[in-house]
Protein backbone atom coordinates (compact mmCIF):
# COMPACT_ATOMS: atom_id res chain seq x y z
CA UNK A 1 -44.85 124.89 157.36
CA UNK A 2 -42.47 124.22 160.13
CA UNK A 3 -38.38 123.64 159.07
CA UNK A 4 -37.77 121.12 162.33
CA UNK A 5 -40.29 118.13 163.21
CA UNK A 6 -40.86 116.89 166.40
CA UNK A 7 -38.48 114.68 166.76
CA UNK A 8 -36.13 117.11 165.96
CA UNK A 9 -36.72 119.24 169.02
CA UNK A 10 -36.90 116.18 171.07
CA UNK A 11 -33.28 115.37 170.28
CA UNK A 12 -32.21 119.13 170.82
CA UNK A 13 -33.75 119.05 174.27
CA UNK A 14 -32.54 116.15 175.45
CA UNK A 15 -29.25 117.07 174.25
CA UNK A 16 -29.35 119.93 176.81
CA UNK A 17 -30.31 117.28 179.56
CA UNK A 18 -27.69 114.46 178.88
CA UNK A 19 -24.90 116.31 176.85
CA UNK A 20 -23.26 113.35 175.13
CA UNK A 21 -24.71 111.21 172.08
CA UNK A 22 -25.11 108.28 173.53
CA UNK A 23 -26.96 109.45 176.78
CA UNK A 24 -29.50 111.10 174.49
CA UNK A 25 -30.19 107.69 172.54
CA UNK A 26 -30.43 105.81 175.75
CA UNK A 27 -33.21 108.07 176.93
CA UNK A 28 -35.32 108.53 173.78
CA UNK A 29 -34.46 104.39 173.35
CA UNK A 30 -32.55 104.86 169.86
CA UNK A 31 -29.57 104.25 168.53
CA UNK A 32 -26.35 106.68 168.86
CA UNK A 33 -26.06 107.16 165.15
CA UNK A 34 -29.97 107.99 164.93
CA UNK A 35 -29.30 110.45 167.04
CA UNK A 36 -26.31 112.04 165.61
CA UNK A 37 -27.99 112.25 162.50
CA UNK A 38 -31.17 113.92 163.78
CA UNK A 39 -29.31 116.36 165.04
CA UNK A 40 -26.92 116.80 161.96
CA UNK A 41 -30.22 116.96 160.04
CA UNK A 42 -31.65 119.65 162.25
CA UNK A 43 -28.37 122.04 161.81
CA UNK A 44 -28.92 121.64 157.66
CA UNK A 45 -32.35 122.33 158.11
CA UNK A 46 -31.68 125.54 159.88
CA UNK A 47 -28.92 126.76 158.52
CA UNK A 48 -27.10 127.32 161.87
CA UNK A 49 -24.95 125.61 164.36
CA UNK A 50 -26.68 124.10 167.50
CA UNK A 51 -23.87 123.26 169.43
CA UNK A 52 -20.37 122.99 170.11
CA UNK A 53 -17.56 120.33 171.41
CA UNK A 54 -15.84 119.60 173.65
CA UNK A 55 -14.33 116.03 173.51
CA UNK A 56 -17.19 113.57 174.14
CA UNK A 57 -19.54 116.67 175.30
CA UNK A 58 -21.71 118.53 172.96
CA UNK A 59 -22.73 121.93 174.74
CA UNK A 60 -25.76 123.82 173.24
CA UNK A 61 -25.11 127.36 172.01
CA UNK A 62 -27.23 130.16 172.19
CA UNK A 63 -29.13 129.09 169.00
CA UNK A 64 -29.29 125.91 170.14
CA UNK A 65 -30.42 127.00 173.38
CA UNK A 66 -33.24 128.94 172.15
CA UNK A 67 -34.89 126.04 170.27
CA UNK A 68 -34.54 123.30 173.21
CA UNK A 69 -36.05 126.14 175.16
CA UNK A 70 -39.17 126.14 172.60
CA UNK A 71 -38.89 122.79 172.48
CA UNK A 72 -39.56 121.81 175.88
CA UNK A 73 -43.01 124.71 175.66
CA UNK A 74 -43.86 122.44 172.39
CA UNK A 75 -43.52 119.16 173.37
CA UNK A 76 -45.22 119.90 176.90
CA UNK A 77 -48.48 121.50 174.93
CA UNK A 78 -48.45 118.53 172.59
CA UNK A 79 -48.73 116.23 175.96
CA UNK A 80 -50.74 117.93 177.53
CA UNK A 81 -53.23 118.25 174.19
CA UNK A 82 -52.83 114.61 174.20
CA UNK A 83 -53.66 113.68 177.78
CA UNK A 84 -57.06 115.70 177.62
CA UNK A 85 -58.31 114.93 173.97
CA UNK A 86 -57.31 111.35 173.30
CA UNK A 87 -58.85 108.56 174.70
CA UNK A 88 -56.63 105.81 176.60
CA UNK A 89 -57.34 102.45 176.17
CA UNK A 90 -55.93 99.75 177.65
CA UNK A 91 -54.78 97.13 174.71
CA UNK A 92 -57.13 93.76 175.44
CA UNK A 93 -54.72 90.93 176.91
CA UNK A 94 -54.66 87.97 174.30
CA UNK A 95 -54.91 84.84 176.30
CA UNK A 96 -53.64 81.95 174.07
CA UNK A 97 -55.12 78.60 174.64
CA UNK A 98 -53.22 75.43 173.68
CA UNK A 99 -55.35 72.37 172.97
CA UNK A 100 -53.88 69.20 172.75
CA UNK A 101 -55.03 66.43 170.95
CA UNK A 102 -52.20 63.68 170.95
CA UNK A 103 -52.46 60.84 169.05
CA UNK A 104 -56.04 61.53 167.28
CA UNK A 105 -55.13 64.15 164.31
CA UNK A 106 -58.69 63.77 162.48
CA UNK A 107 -60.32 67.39 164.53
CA UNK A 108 -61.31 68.84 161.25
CA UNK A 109 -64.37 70.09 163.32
CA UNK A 110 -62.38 71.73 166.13
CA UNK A 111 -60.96 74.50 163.47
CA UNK A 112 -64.32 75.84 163.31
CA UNK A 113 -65.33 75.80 167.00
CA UNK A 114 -62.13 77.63 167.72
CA UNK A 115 -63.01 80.12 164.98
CA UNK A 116 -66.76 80.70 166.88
CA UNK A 117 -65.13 80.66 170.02
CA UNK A 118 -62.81 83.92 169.02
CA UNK A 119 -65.70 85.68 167.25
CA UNK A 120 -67.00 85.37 170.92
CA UNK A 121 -64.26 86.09 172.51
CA UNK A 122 -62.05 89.35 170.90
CA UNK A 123 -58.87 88.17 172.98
CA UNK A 124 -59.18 84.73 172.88
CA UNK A 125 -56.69 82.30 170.37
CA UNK A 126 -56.71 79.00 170.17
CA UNK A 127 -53.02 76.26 169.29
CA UNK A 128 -52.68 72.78 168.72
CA UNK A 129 -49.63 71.81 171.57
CA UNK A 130 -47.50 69.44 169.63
CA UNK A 131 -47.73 66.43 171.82
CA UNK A 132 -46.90 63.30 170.92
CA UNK A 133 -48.61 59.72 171.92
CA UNK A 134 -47.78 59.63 175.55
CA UNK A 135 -49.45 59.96 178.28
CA UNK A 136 -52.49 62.20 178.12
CA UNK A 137 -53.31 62.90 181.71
CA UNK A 138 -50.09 63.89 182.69
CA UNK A 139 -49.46 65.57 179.43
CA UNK A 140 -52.28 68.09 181.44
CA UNK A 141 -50.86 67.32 184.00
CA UNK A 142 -47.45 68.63 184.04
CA UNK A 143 -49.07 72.19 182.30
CA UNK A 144 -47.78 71.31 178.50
CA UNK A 145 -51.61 72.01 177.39
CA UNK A 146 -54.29 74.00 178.25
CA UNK A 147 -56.46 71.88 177.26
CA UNK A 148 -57.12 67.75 176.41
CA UNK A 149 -59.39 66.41 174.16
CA UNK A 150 -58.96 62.49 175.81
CA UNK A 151 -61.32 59.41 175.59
CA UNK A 152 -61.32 56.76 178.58
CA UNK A 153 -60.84 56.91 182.28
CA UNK A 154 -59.44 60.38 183.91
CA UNK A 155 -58.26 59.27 187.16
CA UNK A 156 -56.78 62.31 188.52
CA UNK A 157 -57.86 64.43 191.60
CA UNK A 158 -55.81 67.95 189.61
CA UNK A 159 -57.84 67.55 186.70
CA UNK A 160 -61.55 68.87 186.02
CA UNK A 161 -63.48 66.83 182.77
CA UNK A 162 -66.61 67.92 180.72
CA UNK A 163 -68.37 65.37 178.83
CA UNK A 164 -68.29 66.10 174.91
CA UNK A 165 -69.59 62.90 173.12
CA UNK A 166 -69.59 59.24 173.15
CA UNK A 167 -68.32 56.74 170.50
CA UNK A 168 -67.45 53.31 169.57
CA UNK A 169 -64.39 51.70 169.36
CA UNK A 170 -64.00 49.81 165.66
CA UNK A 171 -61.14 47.30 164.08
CA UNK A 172 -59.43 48.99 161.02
CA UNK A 173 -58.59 46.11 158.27
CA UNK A 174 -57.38 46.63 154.69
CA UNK A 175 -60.42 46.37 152.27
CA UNK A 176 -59.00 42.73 150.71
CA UNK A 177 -58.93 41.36 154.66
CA UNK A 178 -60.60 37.87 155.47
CA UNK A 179 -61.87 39.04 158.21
CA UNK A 180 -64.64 42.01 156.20
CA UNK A 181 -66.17 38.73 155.72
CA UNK A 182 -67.70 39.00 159.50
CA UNK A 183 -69.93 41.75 161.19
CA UNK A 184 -68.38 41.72 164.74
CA UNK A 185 -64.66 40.58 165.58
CA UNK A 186 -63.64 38.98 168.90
CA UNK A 187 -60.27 39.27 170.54
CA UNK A 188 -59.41 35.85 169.54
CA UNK A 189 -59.94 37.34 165.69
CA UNK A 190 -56.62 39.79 166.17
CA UNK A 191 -54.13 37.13 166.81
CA UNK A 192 -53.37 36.45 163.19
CA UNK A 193 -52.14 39.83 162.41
CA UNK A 194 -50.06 42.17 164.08
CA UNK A 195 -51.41 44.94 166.29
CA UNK A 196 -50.60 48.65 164.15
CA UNK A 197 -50.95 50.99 167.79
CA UNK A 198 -50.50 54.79 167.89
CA UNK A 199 -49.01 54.64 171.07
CA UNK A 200 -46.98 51.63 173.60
CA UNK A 201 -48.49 53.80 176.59
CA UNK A 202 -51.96 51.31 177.96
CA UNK A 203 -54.45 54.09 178.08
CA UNK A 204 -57.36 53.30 180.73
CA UNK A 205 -60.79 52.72 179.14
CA UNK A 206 -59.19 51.74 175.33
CA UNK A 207 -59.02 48.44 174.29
CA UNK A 208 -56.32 46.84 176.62
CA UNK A 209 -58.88 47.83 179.00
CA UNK A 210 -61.96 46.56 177.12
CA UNK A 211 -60.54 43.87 174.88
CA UNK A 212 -57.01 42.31 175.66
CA UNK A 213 -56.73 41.92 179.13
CA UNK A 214 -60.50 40.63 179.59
CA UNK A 215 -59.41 38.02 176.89
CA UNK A 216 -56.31 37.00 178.27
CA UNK A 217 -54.45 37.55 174.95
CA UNK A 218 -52.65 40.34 173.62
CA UNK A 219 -51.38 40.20 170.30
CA UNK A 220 -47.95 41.44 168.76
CA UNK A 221 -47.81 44.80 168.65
CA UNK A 222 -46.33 47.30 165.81
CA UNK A 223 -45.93 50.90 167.16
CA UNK A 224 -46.77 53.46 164.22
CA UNK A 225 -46.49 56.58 166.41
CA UNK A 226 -49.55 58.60 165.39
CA UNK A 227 -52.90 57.69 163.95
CA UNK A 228 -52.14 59.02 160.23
CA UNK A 229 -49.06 56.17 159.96
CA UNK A 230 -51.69 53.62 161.70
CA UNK A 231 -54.09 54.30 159.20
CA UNK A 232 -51.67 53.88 156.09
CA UNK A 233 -49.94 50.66 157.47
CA UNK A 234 -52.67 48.97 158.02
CA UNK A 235 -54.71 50.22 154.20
CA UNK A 236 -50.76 48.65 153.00
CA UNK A 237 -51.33 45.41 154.92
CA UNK A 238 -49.33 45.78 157.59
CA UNK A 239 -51.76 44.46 160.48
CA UNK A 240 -54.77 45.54 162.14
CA UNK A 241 -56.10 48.25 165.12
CA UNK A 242 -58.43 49.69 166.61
CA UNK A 243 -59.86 53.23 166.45
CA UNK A 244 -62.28 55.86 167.49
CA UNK A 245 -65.14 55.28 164.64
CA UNK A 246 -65.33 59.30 164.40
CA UNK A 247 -61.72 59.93 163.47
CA UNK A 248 -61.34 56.94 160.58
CA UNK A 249 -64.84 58.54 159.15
CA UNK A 250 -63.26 61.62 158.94
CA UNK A 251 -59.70 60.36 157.68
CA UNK A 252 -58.69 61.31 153.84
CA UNK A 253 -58.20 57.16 153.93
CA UNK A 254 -61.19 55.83 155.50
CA UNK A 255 -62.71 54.66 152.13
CA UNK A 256 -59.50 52.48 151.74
CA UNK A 257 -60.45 50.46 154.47
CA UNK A 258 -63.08 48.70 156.79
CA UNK A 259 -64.45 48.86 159.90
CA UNK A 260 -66.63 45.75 162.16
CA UNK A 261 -67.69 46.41 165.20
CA UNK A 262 -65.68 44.67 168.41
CA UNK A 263 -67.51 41.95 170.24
CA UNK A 264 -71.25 42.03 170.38
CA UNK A 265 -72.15 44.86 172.91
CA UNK A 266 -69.41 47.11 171.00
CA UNK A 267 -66.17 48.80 172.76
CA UNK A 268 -67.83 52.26 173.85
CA UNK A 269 -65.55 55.40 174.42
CA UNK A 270 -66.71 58.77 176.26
CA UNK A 271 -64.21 61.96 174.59
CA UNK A 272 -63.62 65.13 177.35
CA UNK A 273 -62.23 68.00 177.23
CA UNK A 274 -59.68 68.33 180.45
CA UNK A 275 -57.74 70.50 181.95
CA UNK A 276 -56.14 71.61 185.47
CA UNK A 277 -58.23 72.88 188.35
CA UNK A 278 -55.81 74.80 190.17
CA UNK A 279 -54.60 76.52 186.23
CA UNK A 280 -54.26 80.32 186.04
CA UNK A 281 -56.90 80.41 183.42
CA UNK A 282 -59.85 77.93 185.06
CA UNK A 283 -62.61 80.01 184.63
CA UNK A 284 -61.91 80.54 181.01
CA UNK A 285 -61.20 77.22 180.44
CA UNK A 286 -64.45 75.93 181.91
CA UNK A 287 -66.39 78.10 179.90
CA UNK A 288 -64.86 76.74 176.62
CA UNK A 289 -64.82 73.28 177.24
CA UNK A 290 -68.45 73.45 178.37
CA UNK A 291 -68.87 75.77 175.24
CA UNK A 292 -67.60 72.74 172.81
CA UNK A 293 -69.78 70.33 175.00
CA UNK A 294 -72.79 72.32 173.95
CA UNK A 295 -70.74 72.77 170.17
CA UNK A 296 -70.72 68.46 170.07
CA UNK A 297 -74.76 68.51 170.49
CA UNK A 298 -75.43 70.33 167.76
CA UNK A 299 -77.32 68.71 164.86
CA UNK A 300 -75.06 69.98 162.32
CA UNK A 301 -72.09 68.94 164.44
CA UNK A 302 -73.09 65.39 164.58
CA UNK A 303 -74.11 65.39 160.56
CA UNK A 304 -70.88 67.00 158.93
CA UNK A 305 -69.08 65.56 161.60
CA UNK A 306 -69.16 61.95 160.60
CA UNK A 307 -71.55 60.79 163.46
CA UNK A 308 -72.86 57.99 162.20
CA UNK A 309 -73.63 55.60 164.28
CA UNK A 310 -76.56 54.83 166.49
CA UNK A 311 -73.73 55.56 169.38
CA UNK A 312 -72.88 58.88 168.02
CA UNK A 313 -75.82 60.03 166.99
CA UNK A 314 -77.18 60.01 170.64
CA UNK A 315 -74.11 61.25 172.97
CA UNK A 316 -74.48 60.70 177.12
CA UNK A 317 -73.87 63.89 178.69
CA UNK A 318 -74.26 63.56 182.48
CA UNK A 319 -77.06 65.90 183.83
């Protein structure tokens, strides 16, 4: 069995190259002391002296001579074995998506389309960008996310949309509220309480769109900051709002409150998934948002989901 290793011969060669300690552990990329005590380690083993000094200089003998010579004839066959037998592969890039969801934190089934998506795709991952309320569009936008899951209007010329589902637009109320006595609310019916919102930001297609400003009224508005705190202020009485139906079915809380319905033809919402055209990335992002498109179809989708209602159970999708 050999006495020195490879990296012991390494060291010794390189010694006879760059002379000083430090030169050697700048070219094989370790530290000075690692190298001093490969080389200490190499003399023990041995039994002999490999060099000698001079100042900051170490200057091989003959010994040490001798092995850097049959080190440089070992190392070279080991390359060269290496080059001809064993097979180079170039590591996969990872490409890490980052979805963004804002305000809407109930995407229990997104989890699992990200999981198919990667058994798919080897080099594929999948985030959730923390993003707050805000704006979504520019949130896209401006590159902080790879991706938007966003409901309403997309008015923007940079950004490419594929339909996933539609849904309705319901009031959340505590389960004691006067108003569970009624089967639709009007805009008139919100006035009494205050107004629990995710968000200050008017988003294009929600309710100030649908409801307030058709009415004429607007009432006073609490801003809880995300759609978990909505939920729990308004199940401890704090006021009302007004949700996507899917993500208050598939809150831990939604059996702590109600939902009605919002004027007579219903508030309806189209969800997309968004993202840049001119991004790095397009193609692969088109193929995964049209990939969850297909995902939101899916019978099993729309059962476990949460898809209750007449509007959910039959999404548009534009042909």
């Amino acid at each position: 069995m050999p006495i020195l290793e490879l990296r012991h011969y390494q060291a010794i060669l390189a010694l006879r190259d760059h002379r000083t300690t430090i030169a050697v552990a700048v070219h094989l990329g370790l530290t000075q002391s690692a190298i001093s005590h490969r080389l200490a380690e190499a003399e023990r083993r041995i039994g002999r002296k490999l060099f000698n000094r001079s100042g900051r200089m170490l200057h091989l003998n003959t010994i040490g001579e001798l092995f850097a010579s049959s080190g440089e004839k070992i190392l070279r066959e080991v390359q060269h074995v290496e080059n001809s037998l064993v097979e180079k592969r170039s590591p996969p890039t990872t490409k890490v998506l980052r979805v963004a969801t804002f305000a809407y934190s109930s995407y229990r089934w997104l989890p699992e389309f990200f999981r198919a998506e990667r058994d798919k795709h080897s080099n594929l991952e999948f985030e959730f960008a923390a993003t707050g309320p805000g704006i979504p569009i520019k949130t896209i936008e401006n590159g902080e996310a790879d991706v938007g899951i966003i409901a309403g209007k997309i008015n923007s010329d940079s950004l490419c949309k594929i339909e996933l589902f539609s849904d309705e637009l319901v009031c959340v109320m505590p389960n004691d509220h006067p108003l569970c006595q009624k089967a639709v609310l009007t805009a008139e019916d919100f006035m009494n309480d205050p107004f629990v919102t995710y968000s200050t930001h008017t988003e294009e297609g929600f309710e100030e769109d649908l409801l307030w400003r058709k009415a004429g009224i607007r009432p006073k508005v609490i801003n809880a900051g995300h759609t978990d705190a909505v939920i729990e202020m308004v199940k401890a009485g704090f006021g009302l709002t007004i949700l996507s139906k899917w993500a208050i079915d598939n809150h831990a809380s939604g059996s702590d409150v109600q939902t009605r319905s919002v004027t007579q033809s219903g508030l309806s919402l189209t969800w997309y998934a968004v993202f840049r055209k001119n991004h790095i990335d397009y193609s692969v992002l088109e193929e995964c948002a049209t990939s969850l498109s297909e995902w939101c179809k899916k019978p099993f989708f729309l059962k476990n989901r949460g898809f209750n209602s007449p509007v959910q159970l039959y999404p548009r999708y534009d042909a």
